[in-house]
Protein backbone atom coordinates (compact mmCIF):
# COMPACT_ATOMS: atom_id res chain seq x y z
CA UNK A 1 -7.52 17.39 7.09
CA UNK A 2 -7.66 15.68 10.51
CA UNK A 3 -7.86 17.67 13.67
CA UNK A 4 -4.39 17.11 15.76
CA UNK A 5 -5.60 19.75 18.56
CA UNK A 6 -9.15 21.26 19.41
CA UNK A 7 -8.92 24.60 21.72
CA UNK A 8 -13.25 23.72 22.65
CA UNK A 9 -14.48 27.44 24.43
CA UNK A 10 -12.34 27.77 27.09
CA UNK A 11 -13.39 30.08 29.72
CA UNK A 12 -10.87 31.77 32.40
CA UNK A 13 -12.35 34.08 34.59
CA UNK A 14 -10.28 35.92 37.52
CA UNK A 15 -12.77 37.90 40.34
CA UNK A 16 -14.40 39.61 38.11
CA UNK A 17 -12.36 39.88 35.35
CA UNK A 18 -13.52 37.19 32.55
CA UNK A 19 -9.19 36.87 30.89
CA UNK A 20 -10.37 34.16 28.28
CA UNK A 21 -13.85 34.02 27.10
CA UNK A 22 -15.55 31.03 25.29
CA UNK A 23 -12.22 30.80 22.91
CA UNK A 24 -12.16 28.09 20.07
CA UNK A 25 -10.03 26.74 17.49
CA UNK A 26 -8.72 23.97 16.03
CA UNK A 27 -4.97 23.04 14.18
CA UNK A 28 -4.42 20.67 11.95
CA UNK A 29 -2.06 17.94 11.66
CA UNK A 30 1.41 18.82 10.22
CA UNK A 31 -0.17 22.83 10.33
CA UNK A 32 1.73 25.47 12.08
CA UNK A 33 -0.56 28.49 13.27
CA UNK A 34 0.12 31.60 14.28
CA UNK A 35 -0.99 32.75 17.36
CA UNK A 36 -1.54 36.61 17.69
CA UNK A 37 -2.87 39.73 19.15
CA UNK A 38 -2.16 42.85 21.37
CA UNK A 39 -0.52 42.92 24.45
CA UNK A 40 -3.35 41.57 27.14
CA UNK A 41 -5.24 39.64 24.25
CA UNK A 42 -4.75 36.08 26.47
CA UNK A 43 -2.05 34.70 24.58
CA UNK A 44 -0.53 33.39 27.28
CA UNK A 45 -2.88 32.58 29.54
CA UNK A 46 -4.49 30.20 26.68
CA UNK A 47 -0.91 28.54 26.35
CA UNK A 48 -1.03 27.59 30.40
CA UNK A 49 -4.24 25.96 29.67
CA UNK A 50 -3.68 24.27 27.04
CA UNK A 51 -0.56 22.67 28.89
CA UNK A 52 -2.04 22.29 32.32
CA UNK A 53 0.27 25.09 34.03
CA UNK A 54 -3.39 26.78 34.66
CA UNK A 55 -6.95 25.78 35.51
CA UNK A 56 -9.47 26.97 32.99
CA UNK A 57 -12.94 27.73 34.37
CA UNK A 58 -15.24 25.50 31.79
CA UNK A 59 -14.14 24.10 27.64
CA UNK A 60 -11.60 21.67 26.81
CA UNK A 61 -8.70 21.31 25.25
CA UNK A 62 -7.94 18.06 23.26
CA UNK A 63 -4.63 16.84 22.11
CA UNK A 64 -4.77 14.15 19.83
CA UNK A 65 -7.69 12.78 21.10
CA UNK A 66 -7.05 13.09 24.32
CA UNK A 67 -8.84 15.58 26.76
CA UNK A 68 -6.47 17.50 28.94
CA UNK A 69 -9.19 17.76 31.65
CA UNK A 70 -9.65 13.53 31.89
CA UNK A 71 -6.36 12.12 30.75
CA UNK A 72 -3.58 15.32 31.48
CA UNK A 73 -0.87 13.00 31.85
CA UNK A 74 -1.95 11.23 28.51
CA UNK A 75 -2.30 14.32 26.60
CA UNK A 76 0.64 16.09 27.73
CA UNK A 77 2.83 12.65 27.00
CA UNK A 78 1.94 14.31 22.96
CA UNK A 79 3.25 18.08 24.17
CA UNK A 80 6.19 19.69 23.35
CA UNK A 81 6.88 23.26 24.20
CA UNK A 82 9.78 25.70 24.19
CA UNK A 83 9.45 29.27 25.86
CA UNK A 84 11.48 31.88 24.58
CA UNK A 85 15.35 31.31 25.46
CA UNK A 86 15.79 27.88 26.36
CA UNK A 87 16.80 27.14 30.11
CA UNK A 88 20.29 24.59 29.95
CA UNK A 89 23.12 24.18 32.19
CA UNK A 90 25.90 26.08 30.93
CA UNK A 91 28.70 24.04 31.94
CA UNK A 92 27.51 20.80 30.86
CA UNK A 93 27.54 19.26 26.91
CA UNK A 94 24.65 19.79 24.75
CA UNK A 95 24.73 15.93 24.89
CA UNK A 96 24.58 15.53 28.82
CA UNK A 97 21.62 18.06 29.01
CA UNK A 98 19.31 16.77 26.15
CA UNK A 99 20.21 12.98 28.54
CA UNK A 100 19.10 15.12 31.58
CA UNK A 101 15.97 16.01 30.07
CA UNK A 102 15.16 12.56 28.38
CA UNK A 103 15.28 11.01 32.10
CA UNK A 104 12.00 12.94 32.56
CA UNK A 105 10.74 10.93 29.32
CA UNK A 106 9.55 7.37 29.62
CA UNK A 107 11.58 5.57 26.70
CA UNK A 108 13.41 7.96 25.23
CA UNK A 109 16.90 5.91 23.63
CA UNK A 110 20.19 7.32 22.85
CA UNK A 111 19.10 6.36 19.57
CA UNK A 112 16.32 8.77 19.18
CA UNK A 113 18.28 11.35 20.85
CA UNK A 114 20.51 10.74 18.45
CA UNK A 115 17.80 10.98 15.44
CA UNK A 116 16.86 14.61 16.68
CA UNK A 117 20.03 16.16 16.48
CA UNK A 118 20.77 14.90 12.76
CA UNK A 119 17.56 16.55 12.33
CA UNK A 120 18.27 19.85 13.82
CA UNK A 121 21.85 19.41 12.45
CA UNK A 122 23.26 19.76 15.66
CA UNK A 123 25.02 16.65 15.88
CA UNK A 124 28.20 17.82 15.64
CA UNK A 125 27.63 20.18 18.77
CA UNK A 126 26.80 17.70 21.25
CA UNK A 127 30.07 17.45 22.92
CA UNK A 128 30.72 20.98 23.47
CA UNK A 129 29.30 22.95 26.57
CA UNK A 130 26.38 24.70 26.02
CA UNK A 131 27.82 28.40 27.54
CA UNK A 132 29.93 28.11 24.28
CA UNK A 133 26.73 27.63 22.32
CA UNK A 134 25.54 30.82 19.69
CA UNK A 135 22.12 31.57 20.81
CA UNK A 136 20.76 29.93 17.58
CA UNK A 137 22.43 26.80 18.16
CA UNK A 138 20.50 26.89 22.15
CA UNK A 139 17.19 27.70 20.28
CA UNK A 140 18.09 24.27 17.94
CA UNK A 141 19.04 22.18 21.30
CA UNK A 142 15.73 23.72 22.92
CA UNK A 143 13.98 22.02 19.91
CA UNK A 144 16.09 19.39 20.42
CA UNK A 145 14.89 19.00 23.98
CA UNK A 146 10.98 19.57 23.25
CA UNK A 147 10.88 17.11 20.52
CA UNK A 148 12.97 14.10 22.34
CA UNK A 149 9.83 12.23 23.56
CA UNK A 150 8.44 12.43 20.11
CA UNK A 151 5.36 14.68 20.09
CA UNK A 152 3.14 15.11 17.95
CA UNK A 153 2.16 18.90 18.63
CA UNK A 154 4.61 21.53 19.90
CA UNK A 155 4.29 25.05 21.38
CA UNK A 156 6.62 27.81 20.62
CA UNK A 157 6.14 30.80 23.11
CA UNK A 158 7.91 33.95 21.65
CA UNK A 159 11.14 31.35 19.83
CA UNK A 160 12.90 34.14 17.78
CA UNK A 161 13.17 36.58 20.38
CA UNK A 162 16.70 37.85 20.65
CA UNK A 163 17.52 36.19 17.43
CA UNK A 164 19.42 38.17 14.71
CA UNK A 165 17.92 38.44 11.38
CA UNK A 166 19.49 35.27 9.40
CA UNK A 167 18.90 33.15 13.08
CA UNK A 168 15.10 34.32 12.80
CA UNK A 169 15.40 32.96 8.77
CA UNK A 170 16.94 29.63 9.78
CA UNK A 171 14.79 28.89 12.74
CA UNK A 172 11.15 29.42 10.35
CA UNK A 173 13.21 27.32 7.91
CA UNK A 174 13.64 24.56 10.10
CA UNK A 175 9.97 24.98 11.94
CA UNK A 176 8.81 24.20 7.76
CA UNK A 177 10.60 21.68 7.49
CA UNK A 178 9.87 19.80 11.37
CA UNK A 179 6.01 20.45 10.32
CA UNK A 180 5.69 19.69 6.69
CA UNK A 181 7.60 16.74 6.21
CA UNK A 182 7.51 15.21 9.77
CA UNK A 183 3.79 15.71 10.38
CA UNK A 184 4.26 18.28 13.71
CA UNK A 185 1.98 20.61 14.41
CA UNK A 186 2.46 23.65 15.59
CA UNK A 187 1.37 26.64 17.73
CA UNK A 188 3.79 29.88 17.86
CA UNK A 189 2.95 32.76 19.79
CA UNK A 190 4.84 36.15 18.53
CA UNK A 191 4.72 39.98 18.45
CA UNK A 192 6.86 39.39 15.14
CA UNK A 193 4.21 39.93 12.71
CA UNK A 194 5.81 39.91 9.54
CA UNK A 195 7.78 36.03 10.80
CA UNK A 196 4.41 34.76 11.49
CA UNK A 197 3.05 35.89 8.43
CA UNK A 198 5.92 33.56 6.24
CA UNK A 199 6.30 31.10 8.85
CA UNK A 200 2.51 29.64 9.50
CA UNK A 201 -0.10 28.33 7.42
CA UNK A 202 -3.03 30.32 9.31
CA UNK A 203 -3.18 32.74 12.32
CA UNK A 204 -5.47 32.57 15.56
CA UNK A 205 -6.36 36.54 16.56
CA UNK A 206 -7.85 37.18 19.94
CA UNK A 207 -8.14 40.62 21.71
CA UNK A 208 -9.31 40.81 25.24
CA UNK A 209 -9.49 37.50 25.57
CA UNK A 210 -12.17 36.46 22.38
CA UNK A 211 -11.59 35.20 18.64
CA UNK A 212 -11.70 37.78 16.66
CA UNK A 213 -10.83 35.77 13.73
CA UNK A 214 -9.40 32.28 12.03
CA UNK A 215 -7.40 33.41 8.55
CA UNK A 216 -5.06 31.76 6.13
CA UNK A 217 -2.17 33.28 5.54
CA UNK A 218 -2.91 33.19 2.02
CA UNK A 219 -6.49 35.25 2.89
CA UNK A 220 -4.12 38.77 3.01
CA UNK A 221 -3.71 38.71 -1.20
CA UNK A 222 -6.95 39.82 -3.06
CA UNK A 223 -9.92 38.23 -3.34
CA UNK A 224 -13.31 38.73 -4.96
CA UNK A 225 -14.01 41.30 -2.32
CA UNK A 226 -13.57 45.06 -2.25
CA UNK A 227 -9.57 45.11 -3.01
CA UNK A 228 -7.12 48.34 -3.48
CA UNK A 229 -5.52 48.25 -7.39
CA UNK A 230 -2.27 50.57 -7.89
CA UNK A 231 -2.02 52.52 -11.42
CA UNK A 232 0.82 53.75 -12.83
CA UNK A 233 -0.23 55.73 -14.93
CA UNK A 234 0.30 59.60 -16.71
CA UNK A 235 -2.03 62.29 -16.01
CA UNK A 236 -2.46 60.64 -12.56
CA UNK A 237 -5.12 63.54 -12.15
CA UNK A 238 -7.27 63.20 -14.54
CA UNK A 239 -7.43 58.85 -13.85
CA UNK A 240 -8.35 59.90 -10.35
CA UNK A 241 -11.28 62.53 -11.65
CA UNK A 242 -12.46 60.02 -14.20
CA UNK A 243 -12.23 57.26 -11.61
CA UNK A 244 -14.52 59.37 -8.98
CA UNK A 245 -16.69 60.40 -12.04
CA UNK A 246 -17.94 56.76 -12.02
CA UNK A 247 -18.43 56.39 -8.47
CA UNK A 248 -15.49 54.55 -7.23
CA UNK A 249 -12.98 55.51 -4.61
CA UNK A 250 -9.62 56.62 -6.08
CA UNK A 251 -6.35 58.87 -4.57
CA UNK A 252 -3.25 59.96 -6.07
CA UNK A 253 -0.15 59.62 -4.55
CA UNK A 254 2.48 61.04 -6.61
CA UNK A 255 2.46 59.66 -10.13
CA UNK A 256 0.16 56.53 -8.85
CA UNK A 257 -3.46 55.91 -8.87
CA UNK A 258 -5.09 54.04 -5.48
CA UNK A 259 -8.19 52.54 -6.16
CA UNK A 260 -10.75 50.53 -4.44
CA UNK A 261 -12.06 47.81 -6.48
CA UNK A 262 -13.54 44.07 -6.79
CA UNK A 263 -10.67 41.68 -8.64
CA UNK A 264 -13.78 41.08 -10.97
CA UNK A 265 -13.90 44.37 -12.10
CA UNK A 266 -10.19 45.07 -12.79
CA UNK A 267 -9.88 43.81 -15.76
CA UNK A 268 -12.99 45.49 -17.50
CA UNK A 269 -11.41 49.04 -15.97
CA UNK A 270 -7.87 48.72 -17.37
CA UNK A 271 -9.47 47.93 -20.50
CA UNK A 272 -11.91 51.08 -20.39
CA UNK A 273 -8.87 53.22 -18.85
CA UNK A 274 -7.12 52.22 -22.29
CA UNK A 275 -9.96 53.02 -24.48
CA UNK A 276 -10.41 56.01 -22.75
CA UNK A 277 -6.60 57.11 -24.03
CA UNK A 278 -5.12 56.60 -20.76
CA UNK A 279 -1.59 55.70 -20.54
CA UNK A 280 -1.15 52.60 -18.14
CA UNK A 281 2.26 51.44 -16.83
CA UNK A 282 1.23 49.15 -14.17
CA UNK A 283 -2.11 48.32 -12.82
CA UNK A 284 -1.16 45.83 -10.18
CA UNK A 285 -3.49 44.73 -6.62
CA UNK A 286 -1.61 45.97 -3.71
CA UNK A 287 -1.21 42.56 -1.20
CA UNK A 288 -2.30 43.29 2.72
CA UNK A 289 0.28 42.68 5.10
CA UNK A 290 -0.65 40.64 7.97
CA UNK A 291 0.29 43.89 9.68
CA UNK A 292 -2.35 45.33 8.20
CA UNK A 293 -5.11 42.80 8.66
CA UNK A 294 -4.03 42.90 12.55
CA UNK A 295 -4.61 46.25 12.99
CA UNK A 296 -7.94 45.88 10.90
CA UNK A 297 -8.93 43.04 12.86
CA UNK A 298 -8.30 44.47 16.40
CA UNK A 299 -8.89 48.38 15.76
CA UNK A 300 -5.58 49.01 16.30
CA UNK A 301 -5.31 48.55 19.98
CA UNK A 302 -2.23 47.22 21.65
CA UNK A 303 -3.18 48.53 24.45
């Protein structure tokens, strides 16, 4: 799949302190990633240079093609981005600020103004003033605003924060939808672990400043690699003796049996655990949590 944006080893160094350090990546078109790691990791300060907000010491950044270091105004004419809570003025119509903003845009019709808010079903809100807006419907007119000159990659800096539970669940909804069947891609940034984990299609980690690592989102279930199985099981004892008998590494808790295993070799245990006059309930791979990979993949630290 082609390339829409390549992140090419950006460097930011401040005095002596090196903040981003030869960082690369790469998102696909009509892909949303997930941007994550701790607190201090450079999350931000790889968004500002990306957008041109901040310098970056040596790399590149190209958008579409275009590098953001010999055509910025080009590149950025493909850039949409919306920063947590979405900045309107309160007393004005949803309609006369999305026209405030689209003055800012070079050919951006009432037309296409009006195309976005069908899309983000907020159509039927333009008319009212913003101050009487939910703040779900001034995250949807912040989309609104960020995808009027019709760009083909958008940034999302922290977008659910503040939202409730079912406005969190609409929003991702609505990001799927804006990426997989118009083409955008996507870059969110988020200390909401479990949203970026249903929301994107794969995650960017950096800590202090480096890649750590590029994973799909899919990469969390099991693979052919060392995985942990689940047994339920009786004599939950005796499964764990006969299990550490053989080598492997196996703990009870409670009436299940943890135990660390290849997917290859599942199958062939069950079926000696049953010939062996165990009683098996369940025997099930227990799925990672992006959560979990995190904390695997930075050693913890959100520091």
């Amino acid at each position: 799949m082609e390339n829409m944006v390549e992140v090419r080893e950006l460097q930011k160094v401040i005095g002596k302190n090196t903040i981003i350090d030869n960082l690369s990546f790469s998102i696909r078109k009509g892909e949303i990633i997930g941007l994550v790691g701790p607190n201090g990791a450079g999350k931000t300060t790889t968004i500002r240079m990306m957008v041109g907000l901040i310098s970056m010491n040596s790399g590149d950044v190209l958008i579409n093609g275009h590098s953001i270091k010999q055509e910025f105004e080009k590149t950025l004419e493909g850039v949409g981005a919306i920063v947590e809570n979405p900045e309107f003025y309160p007393y004005l119509t949803g309609r006369q600020n999305l026209l405030h903003f689209a003055r800012m845009h070079k050919n951006v019709t009432k037309e296409r103004m009006k195309e976005v808010a069908e899309w983000l079903e907020i159509d039927s809100y333009l008319d009212k003033k913003v101050k009487t807006y939910s703040l779900g419907m001034r995250q949807r007119l912040g989309l609104a605003q960020a995808l009027l000159h019709n760009p083909k990659f958008l940034i999302l800096d922290e977008p659910t924060n503040g939202l409730d539970p079912a406005g969190i669940r609409e929003f991702r909804l609505l990001l799927k939808k804006l990426s997989h069947e118009r083409g955008l891609s996507v870059l969110v940034s988020s200390h909401l672990l479990a949203e970026i984990e249903q929301m994107c299609d794969r995650i960017v980690v950096i800590s202090k400043g480096k890649l750590v690592r590029v994973q799909d989102v899919k990469e969390n279930s099991t693979d052919d690699t060392s995985s942990i199985y689940e047994l339920q099981c009786d004599q939950a004892e005796n499964v764990v003796a006969y299990l550490t008998e053989k080598g492997l590494k196996a703990e009870q808790k409670e009436d299940l049996v943890q135990v660390s295993i290849t997917k290859l070799e599942a199958s062939p245990l069950m079926k000696e655990l049953l010939d062996h006059g165990f009683t098996l309930y369940r025997f099930n791979p227990v799925r990672k949590t992006l959560e979990d990979s995190f904390f695997e993949m930075t050693g913890g630290d959100q520091k």
